[in-house]
Protein backbone atom coordinates (compact mmCIF):
# COMPACT_ATOMS: atom_id res chain seq x y z
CA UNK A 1 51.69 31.77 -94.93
CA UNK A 2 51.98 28.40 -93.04
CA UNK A 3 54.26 28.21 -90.65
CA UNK A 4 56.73 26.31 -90.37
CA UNK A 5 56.61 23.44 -87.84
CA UNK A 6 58.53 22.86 -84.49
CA UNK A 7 60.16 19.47 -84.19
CA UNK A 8 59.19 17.45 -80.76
CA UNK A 9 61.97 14.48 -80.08
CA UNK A 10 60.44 11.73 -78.35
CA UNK A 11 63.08 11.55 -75.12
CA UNK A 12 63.28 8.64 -73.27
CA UNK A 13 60.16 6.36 -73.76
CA UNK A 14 60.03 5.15 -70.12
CA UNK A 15 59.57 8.84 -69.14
CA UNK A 16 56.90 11.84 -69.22
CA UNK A 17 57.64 12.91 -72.43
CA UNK A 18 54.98 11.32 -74.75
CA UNK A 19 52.76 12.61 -71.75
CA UNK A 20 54.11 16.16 -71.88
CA UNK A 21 54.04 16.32 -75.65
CA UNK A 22 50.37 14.92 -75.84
CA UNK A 23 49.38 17.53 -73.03
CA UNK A 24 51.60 19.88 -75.20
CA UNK A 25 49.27 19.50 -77.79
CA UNK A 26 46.21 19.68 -76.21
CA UNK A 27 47.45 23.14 -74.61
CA UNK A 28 48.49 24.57 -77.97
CA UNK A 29 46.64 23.01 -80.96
CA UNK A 30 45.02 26.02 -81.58
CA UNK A 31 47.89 28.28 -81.49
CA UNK A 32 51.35 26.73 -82.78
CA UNK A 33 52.14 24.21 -84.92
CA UNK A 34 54.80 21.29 -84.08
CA UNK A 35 54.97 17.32 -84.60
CA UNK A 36 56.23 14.34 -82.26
CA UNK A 37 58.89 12.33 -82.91
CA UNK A 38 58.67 8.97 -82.24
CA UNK A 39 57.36 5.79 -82.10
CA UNK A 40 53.19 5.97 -81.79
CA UNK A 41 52.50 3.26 -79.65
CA UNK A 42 54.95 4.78 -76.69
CA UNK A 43 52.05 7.08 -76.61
CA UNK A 44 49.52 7.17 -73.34
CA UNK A 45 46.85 4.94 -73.79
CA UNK A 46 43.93 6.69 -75.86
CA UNK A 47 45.87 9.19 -76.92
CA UNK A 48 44.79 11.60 -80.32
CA UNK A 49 46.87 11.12 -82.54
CA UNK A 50 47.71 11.20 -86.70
CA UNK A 51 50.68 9.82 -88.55
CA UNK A 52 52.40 12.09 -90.60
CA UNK A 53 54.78 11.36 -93.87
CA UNK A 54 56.31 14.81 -94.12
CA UNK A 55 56.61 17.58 -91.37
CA UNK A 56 55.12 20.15 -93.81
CA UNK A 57 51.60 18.47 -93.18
CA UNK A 58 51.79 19.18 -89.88
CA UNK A 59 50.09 21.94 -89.81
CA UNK A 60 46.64 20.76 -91.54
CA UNK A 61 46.79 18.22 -88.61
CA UNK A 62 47.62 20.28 -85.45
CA UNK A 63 44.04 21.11 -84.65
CA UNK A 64 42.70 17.59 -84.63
CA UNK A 65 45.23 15.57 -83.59
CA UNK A 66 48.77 15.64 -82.44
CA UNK A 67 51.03 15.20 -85.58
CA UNK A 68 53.49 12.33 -85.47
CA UNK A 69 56.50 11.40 -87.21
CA UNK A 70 56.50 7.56 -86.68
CA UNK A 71 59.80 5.61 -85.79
CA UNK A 72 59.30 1.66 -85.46
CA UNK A 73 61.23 1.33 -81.83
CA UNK A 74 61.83 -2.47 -81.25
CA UNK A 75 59.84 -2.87 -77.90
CA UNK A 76 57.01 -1.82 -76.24
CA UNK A 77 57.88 0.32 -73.76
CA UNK A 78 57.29 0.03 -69.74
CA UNK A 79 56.84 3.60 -68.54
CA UNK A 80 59.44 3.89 -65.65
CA UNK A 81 61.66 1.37 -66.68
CA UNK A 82 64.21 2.23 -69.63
CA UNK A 83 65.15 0.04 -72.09
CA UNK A 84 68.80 0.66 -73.57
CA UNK A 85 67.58 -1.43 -76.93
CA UNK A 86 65.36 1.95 -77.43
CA UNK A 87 68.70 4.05 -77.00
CA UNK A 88 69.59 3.64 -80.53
CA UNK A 89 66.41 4.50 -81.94
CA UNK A 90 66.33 7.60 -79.52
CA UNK A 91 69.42 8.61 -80.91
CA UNK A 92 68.16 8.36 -84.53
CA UNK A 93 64.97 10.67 -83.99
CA UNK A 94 67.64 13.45 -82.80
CA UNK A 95 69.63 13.04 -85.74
CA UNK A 96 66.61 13.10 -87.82
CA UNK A 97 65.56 16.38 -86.14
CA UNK A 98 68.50 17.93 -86.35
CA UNK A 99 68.64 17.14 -89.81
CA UNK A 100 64.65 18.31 -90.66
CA UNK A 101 65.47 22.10 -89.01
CA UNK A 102 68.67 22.36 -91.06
CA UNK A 103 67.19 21.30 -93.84
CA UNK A 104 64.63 24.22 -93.29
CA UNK A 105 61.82 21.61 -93.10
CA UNK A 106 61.37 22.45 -89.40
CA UNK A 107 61.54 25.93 -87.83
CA UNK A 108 63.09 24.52 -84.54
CA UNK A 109 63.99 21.55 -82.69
CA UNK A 110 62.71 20.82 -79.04
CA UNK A 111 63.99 17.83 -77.34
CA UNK A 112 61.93 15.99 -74.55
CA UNK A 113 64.55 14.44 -71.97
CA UNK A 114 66.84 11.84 -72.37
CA UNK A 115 67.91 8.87 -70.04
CA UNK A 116 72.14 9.27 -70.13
CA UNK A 117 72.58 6.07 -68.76
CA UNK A 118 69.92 3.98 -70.76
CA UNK A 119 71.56 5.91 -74.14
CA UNK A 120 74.97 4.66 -72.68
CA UNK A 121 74.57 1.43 -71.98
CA UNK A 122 72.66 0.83 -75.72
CA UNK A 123 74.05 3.44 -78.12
CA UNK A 124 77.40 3.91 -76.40
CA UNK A 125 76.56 7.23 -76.00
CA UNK A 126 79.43 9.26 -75.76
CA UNK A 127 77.96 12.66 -74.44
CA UNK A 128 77.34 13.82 -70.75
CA UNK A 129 73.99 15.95 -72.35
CA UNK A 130 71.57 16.73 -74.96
CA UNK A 131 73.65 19.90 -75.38
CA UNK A 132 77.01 18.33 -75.75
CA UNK A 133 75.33 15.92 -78.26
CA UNK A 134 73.89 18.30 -80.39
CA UNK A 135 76.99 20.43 -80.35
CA UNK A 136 79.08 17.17 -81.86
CA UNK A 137 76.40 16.34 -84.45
CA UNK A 138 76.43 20.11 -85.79
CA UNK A 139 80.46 20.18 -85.44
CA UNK A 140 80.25 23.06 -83.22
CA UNK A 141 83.27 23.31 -80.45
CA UNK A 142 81.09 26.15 -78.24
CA UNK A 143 77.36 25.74 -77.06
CA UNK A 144 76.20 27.52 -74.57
CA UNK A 145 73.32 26.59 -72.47
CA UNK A 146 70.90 29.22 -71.40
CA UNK A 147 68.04 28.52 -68.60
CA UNK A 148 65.39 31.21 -69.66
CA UNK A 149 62.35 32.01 -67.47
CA UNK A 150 60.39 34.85 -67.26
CA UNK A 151 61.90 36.54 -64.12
CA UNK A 152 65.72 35.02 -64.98
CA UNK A 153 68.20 34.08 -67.64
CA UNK A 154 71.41 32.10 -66.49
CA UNK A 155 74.13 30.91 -68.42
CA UNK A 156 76.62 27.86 -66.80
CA UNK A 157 79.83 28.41 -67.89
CA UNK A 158 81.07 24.67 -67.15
CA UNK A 159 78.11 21.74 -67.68
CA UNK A 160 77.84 18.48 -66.94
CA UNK A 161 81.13 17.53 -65.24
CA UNK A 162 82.21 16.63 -61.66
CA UNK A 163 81.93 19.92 -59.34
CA UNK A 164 85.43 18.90 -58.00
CA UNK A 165 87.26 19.21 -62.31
CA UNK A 166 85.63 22.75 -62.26
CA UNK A 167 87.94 24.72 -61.05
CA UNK A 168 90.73 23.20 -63.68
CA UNK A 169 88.31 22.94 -66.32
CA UNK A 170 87.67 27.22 -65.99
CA UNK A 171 90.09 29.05 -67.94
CA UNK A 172 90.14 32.83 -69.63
CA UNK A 173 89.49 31.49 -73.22
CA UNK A 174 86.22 29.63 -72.62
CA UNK A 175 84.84 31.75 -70.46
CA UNK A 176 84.80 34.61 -72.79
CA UNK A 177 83.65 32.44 -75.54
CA UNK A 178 80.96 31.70 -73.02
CA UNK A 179 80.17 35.55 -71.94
CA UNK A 180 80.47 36.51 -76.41
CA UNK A 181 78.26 34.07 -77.43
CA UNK A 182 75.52 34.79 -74.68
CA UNK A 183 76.05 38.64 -75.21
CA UNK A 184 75.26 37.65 -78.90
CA UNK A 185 72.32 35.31 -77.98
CA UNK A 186 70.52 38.37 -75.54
CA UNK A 187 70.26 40.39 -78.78
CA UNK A 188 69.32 37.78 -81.32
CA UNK A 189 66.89 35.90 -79.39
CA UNK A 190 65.90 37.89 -77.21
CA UNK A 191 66.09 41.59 -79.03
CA UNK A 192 68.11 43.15 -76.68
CA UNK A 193 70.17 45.98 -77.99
CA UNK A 194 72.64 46.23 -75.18
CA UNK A 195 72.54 43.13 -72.88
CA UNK A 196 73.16 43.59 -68.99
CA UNK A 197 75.52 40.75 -68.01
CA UNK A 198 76.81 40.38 -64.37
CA UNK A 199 79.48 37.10 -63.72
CA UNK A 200 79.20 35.05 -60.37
CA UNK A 201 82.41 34.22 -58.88
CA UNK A 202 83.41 30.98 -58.47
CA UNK A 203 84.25 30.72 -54.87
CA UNK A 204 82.27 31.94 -51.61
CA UNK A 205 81.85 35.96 -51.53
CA UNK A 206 83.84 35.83 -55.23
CA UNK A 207 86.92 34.70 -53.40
CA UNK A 208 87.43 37.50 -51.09
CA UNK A 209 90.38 38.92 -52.35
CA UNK A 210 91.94 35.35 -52.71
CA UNK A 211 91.19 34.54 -49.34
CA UNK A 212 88.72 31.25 -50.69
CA UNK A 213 90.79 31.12 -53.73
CA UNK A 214 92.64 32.46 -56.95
CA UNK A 215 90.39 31.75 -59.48
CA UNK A 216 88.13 34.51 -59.14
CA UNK A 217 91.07 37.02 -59.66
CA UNK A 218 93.03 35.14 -61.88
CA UNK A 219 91.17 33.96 -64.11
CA UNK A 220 87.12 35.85 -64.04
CA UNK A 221 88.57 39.59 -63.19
CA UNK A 222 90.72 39.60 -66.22
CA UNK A 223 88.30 38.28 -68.92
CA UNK A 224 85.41 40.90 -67.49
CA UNK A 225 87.96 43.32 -67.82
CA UNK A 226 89.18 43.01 -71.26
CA UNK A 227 85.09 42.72 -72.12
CA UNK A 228 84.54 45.82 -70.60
CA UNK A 229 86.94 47.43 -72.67
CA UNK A 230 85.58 46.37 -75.73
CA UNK A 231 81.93 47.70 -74.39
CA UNK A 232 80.22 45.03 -72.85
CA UNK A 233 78.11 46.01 -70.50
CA UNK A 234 79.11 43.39 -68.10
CA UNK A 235 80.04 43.45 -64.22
CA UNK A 236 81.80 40.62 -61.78
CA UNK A 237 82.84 38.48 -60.23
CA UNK A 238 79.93 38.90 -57.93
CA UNK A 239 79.17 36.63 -55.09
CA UNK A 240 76.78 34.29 -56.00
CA UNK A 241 75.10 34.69 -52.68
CA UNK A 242 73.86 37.90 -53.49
CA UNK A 243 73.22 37.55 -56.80
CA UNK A 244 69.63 35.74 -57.67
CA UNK A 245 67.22 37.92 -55.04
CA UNK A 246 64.52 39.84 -56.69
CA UNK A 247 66.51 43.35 -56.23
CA UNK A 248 69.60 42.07 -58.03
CA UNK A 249 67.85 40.83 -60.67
CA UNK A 250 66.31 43.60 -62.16
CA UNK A 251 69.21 45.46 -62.47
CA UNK A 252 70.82 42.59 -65.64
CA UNK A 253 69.26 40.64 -68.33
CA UNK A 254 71.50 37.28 -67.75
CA UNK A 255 74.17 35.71 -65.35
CA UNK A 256 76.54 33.87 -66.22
CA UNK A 257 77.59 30.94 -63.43
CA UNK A 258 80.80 28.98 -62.84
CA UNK A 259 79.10 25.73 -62.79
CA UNK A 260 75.99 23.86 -62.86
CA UNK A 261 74.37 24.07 -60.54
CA UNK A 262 74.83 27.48 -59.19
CA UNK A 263 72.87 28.57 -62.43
CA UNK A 264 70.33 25.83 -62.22
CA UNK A 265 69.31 25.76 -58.57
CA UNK A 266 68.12 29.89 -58.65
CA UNK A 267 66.29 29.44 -62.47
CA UNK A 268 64.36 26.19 -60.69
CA UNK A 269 63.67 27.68 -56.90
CA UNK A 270 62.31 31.05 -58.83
CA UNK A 271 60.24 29.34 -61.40
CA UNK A 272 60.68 25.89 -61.92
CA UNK A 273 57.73 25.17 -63.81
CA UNK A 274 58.38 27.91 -66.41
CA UNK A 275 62.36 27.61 -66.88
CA UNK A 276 63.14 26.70 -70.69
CA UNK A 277 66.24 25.51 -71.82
CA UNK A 278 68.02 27.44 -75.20
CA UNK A 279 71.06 26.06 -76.65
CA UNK A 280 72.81 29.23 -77.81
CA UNK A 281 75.65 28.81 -80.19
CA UNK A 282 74.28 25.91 -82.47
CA UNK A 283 73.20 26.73 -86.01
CA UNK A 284 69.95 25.74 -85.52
CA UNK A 285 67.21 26.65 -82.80
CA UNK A 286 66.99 24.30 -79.70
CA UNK A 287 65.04 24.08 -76.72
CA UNK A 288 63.89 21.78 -73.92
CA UNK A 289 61.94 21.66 -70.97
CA UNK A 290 63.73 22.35 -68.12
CA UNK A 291 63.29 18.99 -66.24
CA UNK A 292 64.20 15.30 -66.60
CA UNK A 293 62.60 11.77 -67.42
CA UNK A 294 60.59 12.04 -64.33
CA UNK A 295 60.52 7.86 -64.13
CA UNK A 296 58.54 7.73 -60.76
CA UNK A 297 55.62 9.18 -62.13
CA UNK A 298 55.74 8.30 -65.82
CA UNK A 299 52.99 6.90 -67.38
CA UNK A 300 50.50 8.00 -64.44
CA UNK A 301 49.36 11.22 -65.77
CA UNK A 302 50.61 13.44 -63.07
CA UNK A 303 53.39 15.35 -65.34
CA UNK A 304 52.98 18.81 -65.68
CA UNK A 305 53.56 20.08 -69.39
CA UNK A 306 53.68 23.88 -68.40
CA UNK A 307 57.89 23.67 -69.49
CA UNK A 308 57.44 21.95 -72.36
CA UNK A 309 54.67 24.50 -73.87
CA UNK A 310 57.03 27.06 -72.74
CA UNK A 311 60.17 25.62 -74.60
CA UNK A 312 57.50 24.78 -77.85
CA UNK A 313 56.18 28.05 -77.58
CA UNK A 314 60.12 29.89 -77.72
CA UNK A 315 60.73 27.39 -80.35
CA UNK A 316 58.17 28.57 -82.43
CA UNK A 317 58.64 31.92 -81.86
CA UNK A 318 62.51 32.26 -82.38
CA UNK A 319 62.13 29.64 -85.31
CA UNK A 320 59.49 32.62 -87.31
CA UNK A 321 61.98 35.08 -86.15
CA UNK A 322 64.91 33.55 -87.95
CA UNK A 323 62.50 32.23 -90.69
């Protein structure tokens, strides 16, 4: 049986990504099957290439050449300089994507990184993220991003918003919506019977008894609490201090964090090369490198793809899974 292709978004054309995804290919022609989307002469100079017309004949091309999708983008591109007349066109190979792996035509969809404010200032762009996006597009209210390496899985509770709206935005509903849907996420993706979750606090040492704040008993303490009772094997608020060392670590499958940052900075110090990003709640399979445009070194040859196999790689393999 031929499986079923992984669909690559193109990103922002200034950055690494048609690097990535050509190094990508090189990496795993032999051993997965995905195609690019985007428009071919974005590509790195000399690159191996073959235009496809429909994603299913991607895999009679994989071995010889990296299959692409073609979009007609109105410019060539300058690597390290974005162009917001690309935005629109950016925007259209998501939507496409999106469209090909609920359609079934694609097994997942992997999307190289975006420029926010080149998609702004051309498309209008109305989301803060990829995730946020993608959420819209699918009309789903609740994804949930998970950073997944091989030594850690963290789960943000709040995204991409100011660290200083965090503590208002944090409230008992979403955060167990949050804690569910990664619960869920550890045993579908992941086949883990009975997850191990542990919940940083939001405040230093979890608040210390409301000393540093309320929110940590107010608002985190009850929602663990009523989890617990219905059997969730979850523990918190713990003091994010503490939490990420190699000790704590082995003893739960996933954290979730109270913002941003305090989930991304331990996934990239740990591993950064290796982190993948997995947008759980969405009825479709995403993932994504774990990095950005990388516009000082685009078009040089420098980027490393090693996140980008790793997010094709747990595309393909959750995408046969759910096949």
């Amino acid at each position: 049986m031929i499986p079923k292709p992984v669909a690559l978004s193109c990103g922002e054309p200034a950055g690494i990504g048609s690097e990535i995804a050509l190094k990508a290919w090189q990496a795993l022609r032999t051993e997965e099957v995905f195609f690019w989307m985007g428009d071919p002469a974005h590509l790195p100079a000399g690159a191996h290439y073959e235009i496809i017309d429909t994603p299913e004949v991607a895999a009679k091309v994989m071995k010889d050449a990296l299959p692409v999708l073609a979009f007609d983008f109105p410019e060539p591109v300058q690597f390290g300089q974005p162009n917001s007349k690309h935005a629109p066109f950016v925007v259209d190979v998501l939507k496409q994507g999106i469209n090909l792996v609920r359609s079934g035509r694609a097994a997942a969809l992997c999307t190289l990184p975006i420029h926010k404010q080149a998609l702004q200032d051309g498309a209008a762009f109305a989301y803060p993220g990829h995730t946020e996006f993608l959420a819209a597009y699918s009309g789903i209210k609740r994804p949930v991003m998970m950073l997944a390496g091989p030594e850690l899985k963290v789960v943000p509770a709040t995204i991409h918003i100011p660290l200083s709206d965090v503590p208002r935005a944090l409230n008992k509903t979403d955060l167990e919506e949050v804690i569910v849907i990664t619960h869920e996420g550890l045993k579908t993706y992941f086949q883990i019977p009975h997850p191990r979750i542990v919940v940083a606090g939001l405040n230093p040492h979890a608040g210390e008894n409301g000393k540093f704040g309320q929110e940590d008993i107010e608002i985190i303490q009850p929602v663990i609490k009523r989890l617990q009772q219905k059997g969730l094997d979850i523990s918190g608020p713990h003091s994010a201090d503490t939490l990420f060392h190699k000790a704590a670590r082995e003893r739960y499958d996933a954290a979730v964090a109270m913002y941003h940052d305090q989930a991304l900075i331990p996934i990239k110090t740990i591993d950064f090369d290796n982190g993948v990003n997995l947008t759980l709640g969405l009825p479709f399979i995403r993932t994504s490198p774990d990095h950005g445009t990388a516009l000082d070194i685009a078009g040089q040859g420098k980027a490393n793809p090693t996140s980008t196999i790793e997010a094709i790689k747990l595309a393909a393999r959750l995408g046969a899974a759910n096949d």
